[in-house]
Protein backbone atom coordinates (compact mmCIF):
# COMPACT_ATOMS: atom_id res chain seq x y z
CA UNK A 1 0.00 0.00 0.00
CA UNK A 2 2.11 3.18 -1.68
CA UNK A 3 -0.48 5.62 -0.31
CA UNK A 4 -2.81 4.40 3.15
CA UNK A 5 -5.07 6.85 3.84
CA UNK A 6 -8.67 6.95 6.21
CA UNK A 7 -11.18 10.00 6.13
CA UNK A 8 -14.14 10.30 8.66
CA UNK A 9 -16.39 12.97 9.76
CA UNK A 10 -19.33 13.79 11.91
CA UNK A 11 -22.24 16.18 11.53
CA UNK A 12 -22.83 18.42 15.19
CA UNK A 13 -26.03 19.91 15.19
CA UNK A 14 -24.99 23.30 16.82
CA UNK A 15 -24.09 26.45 15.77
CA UNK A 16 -19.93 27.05 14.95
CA UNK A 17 -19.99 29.96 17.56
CA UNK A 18 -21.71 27.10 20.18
CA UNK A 19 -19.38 24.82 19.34
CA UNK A 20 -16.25 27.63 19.42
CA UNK A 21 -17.12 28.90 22.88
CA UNK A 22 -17.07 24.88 23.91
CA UNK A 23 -13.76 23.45 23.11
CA UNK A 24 -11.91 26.96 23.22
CA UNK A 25 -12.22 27.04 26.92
CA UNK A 26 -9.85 24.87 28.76
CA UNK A 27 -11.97 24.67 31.69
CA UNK A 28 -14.24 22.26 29.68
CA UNK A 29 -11.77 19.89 28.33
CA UNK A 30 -12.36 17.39 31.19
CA UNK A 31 -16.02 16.79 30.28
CA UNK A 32 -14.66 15.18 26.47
CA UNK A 33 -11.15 13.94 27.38
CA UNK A 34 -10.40 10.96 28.91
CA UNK A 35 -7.06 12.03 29.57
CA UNK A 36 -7.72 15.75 30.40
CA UNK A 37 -8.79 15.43 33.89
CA UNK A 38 -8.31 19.53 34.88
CA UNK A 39 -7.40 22.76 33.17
CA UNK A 40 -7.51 26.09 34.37
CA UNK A 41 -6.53 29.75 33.10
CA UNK A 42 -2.74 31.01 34.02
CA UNK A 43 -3.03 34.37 35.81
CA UNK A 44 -6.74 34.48 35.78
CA UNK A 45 -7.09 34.66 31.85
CA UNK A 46 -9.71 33.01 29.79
CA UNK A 47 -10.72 32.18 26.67
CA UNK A 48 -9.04 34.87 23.76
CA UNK A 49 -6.59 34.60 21.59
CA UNK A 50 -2.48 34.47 23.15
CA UNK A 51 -4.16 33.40 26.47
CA UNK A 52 -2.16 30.81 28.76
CA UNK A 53 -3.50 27.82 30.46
CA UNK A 54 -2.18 25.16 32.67
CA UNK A 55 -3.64 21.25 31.88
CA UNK A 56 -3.43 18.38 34.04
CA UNK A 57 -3.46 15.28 32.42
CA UNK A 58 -3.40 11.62 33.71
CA UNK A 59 -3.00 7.58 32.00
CA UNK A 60 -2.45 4.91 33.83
CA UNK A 61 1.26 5.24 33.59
CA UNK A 62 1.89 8.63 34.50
CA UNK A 63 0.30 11.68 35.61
């Protein structure tokens, strides 16, 4: 196989702004991410573009 490829998609029935606002905050990742357990704005920042965040993530092997 010279050339593997695989393309999926999925329809969301929201707005893009809804969906923007979701996964653009940091603060939410823990509700989708099984790995994401805790994220949180540096310096009391949110959500804009050239903000900083801090992410905790844990796996079995490591946290």
């Amino acid at each position: 196989m010279p050339n593997p490829s695989f393309r999926s998609s999925i329809v969301v029935a929201r707005a893009p702004e809804v969906l923007y606002d979701m996964v653009s905050d940091i603060t939410r990742m823990g509700e989708w991410s099984p790995v994401c357990t805790a994220g949180w704005w540096d310096e009391g920042d949110g959500p804009r573009v050239g903000a900083w965040f801090t992410g905790h993530n844990e796996t079995p092997e490591r946290t």
